[in-house]
Protein backbone atom coordinates (compact mmCIF):
# COMPACT_ATOMS: atom_id res chain seq x y z
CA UNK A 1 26.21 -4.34 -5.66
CA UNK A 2 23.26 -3.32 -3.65
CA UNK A 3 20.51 -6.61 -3.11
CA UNK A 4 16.91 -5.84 -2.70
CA UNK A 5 14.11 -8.06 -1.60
CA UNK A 6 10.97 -8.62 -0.54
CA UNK A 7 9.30 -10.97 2.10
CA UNK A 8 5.08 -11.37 3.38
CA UNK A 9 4.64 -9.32 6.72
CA UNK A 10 4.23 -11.77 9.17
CA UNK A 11 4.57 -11.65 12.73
CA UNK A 12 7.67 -13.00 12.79
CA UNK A 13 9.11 -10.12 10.79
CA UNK A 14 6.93 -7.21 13.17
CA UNK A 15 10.05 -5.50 13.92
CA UNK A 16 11.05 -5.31 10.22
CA UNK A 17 7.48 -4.35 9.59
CA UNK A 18 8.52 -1.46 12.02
CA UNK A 19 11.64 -0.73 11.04
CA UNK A 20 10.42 -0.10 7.90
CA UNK A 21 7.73 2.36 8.88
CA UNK A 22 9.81 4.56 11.46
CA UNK A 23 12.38 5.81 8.89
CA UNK A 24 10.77 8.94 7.73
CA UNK A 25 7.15 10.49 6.81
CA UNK A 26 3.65 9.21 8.29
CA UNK A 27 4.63 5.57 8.27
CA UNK A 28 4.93 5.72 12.19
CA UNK A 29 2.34 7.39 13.32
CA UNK A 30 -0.21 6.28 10.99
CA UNK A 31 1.05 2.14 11.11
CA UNK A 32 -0.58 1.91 7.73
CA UNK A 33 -4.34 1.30 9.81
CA UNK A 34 -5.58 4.18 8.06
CA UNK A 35 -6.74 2.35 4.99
CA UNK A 36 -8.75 -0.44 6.98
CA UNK A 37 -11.01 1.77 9.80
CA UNK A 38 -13.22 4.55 9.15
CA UNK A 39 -12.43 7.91 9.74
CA UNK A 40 -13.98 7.83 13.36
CA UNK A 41 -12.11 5.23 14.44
CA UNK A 42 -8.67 6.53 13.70
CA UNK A 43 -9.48 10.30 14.90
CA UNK A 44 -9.79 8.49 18.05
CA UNK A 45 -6.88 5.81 17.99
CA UNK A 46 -3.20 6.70 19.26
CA UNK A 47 -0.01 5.87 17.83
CA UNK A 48 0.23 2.92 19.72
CA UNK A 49 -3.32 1.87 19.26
CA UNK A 50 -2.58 2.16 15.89
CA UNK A 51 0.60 0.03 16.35
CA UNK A 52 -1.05 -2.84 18.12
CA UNK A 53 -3.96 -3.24 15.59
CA UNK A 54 -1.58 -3.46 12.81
CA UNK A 55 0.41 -6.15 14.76
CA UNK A 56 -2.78 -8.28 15.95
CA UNK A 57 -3.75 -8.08 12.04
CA UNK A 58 -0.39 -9.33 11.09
CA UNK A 59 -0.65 -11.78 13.53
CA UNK A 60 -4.03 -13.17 12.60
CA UNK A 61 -2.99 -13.26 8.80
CA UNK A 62 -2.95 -13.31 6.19
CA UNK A 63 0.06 -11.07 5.61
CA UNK A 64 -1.36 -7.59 4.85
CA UNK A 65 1.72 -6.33 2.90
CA UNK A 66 5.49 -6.73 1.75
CA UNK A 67 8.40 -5.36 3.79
CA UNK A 68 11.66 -4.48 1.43
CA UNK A 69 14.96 -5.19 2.45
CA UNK A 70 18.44 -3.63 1.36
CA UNK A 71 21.10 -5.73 1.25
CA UNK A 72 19.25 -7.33 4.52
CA UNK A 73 17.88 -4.35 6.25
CA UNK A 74 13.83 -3.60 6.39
CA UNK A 75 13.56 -0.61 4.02
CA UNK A 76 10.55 0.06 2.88
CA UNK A 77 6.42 -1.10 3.36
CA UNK A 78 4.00 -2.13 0.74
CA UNK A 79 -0.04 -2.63 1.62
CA UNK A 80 -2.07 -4.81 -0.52
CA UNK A 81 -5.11 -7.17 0.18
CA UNK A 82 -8.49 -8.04 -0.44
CA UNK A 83 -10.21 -4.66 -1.19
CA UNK A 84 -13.62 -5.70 0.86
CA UNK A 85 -11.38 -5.93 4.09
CA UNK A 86 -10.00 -2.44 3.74
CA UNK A 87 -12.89 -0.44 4.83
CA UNK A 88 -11.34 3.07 4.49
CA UNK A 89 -11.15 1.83 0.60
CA UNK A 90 -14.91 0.90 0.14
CA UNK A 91 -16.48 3.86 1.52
CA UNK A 92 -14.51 6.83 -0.03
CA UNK A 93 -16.97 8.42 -2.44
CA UNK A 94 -14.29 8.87 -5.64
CA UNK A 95 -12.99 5.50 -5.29
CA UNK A 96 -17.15 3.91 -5.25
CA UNK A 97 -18.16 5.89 -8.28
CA UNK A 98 -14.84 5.52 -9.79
CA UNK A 99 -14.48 1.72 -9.92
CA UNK A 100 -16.42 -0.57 -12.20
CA UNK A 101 -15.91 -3.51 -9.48
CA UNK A 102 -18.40 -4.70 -6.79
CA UNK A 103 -17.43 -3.46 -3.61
CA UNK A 104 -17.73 -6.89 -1.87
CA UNK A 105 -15.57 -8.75 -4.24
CA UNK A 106 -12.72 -10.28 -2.73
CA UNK A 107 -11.13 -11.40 -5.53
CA UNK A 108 -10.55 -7.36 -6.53
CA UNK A 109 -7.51 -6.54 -4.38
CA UNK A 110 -5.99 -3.11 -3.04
CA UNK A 111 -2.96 -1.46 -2.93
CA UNK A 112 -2.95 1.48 -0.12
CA UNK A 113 0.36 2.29 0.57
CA UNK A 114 4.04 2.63 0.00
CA UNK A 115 6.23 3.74 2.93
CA UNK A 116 10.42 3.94 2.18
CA UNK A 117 12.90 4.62 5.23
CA UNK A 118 14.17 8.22 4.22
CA UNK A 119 17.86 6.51 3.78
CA UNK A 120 16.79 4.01 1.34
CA UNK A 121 14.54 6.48 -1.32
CA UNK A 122 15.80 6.85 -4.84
CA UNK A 123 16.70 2.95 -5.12
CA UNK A 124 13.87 1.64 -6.84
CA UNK A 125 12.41 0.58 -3.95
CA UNK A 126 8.77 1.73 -4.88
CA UNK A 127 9.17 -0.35 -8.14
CA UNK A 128 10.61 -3.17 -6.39
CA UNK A 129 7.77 -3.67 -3.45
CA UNK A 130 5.04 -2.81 -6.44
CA UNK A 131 6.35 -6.07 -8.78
CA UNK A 132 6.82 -8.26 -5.91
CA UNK A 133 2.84 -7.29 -4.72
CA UNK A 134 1.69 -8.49 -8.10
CA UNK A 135 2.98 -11.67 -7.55
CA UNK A 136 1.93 -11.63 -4.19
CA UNK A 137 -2.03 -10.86 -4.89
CA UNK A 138 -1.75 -13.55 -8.01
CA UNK A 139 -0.52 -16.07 -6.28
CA UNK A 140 -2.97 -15.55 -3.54
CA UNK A 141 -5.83 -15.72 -6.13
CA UNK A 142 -6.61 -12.28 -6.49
CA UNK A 143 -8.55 -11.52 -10.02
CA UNK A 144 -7.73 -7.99 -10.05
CA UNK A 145 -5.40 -5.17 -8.35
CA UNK A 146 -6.65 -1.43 -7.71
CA UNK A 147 -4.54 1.27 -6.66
CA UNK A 148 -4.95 5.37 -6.49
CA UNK A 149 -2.44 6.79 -7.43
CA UNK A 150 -0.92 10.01 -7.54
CA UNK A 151 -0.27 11.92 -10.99
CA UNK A 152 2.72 13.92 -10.66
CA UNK A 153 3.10 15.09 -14.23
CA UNK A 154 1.47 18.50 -12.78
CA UNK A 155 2.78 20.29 -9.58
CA UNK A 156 4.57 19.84 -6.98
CA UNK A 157 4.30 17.35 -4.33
CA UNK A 158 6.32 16.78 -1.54
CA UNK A 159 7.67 12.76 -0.51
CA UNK A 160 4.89 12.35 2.26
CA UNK A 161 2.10 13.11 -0.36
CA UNK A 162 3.37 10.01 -2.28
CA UNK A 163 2.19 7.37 -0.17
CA UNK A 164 -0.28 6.07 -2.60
CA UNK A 165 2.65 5.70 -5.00
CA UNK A 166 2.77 7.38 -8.16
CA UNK A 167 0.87 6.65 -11.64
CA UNK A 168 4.08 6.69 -13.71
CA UNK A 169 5.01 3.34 -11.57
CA UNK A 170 1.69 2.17 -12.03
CA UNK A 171 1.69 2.51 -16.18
CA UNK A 172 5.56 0.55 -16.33
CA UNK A 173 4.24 -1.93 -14.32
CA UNK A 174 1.20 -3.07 -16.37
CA UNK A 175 -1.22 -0.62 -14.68
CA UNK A 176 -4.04 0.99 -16.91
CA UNK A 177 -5.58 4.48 -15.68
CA UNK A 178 -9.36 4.62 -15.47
CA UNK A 179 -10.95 7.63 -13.98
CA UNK A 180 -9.48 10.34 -12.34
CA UNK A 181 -10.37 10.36 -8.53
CA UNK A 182 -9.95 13.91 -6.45
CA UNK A 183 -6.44 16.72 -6.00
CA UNK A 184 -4.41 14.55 -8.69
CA UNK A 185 -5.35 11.27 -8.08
CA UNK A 186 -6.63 8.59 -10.60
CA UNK A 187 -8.01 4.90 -10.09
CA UNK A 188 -5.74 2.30 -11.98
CA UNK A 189 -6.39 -1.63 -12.16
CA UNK A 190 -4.60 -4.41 -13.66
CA UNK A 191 -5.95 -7.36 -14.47
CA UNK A 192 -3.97 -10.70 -13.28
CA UNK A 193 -6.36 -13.41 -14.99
């Protein structure tokens, strides 16, 4: 029987934290940074730019997302945190006029991104690194999670458009949909009070 877990990014997991990105879509060349510098700032970062500001904010803590593991191997990459510190998050135009939460709340946390090694997809990993960031953000006193998630009930969308997960995960997990945001997209929150 196949054993799944999850464990905080911290620096002495970075080359999990790697692992885990390298197997397959964006996850490498993006080092999930795009959610927390504007849009200048990565246009003019490289890969291993990229890679070094995600480790220094690993390092400095406090863990900025989940790694998965399959029966002991890094499989898969979950972002959540404090909303405010994701600045990506706080000035896209959908997600401001979309939310009914102040921007500078701390307490109101974010989840950005799912990345799942191509080997390790269809295993409920997405589901697994989604429940174990719930507990994650409540027990680090977060009042409330946001995430943007991606309808697929209409289309077609390929694996790397998925990143931001998908609302059907969302709704099973205690999610509720608010507005829609932009191409498919809607704002979800859940409550953790």
């Amino acid at each position: 029987m196949t054993s799944i877990t999850t464990e905080r990014a911290t620096i002495s997991r970075w080359d999990d934290v790697q692992h885990s990105l390298t197997g397959g879509g964006d996850g490498r060349s993006c080092q999930c940074i795009w959610p927390v510098v504007s849009n200048k700032e990565w246009q003019s970062t490289t890969v291993e730019q990229r890679r070094d500001m995600l480790k220094d904010e690993i390092a400095a803590g406090p863990p900025p997302g989940l790694i998965a593991y399959v029966d002991g191997e890094a499989a898969g990459w979950i972002r959540i945190g404090p909303r405010s510190a994701q600045t990506r998050i706080v000035r896209t135009r959908a997600i401001v006029a979309a939310t009914a939460e102040p921007l500078d709340d701390a307490s109101v946390w974010a989840l950005t991104c799912f990345v799942i090694r191509r080997d390790h997809r269809g295993k409920g990993l997405s589901a697994q690194l989604l429940k174990a960031a719930i507990e994650y953000a409540r027990e680090s006193g977060a009042r409330l999670i946001e995430a943007y998630p991606v309808d697929t009930s209409e289309g077609t969308h390929h694996s790397n458009d998925l990143f931001h997960g998908t609302l059907s995960t969302f709704l099973t997990h205690g999610f509720r949909q608010t507005e829609p945001l932009t191409r498919g997209r809607v704002l979800v929150v859940r409550q953790l009070e």
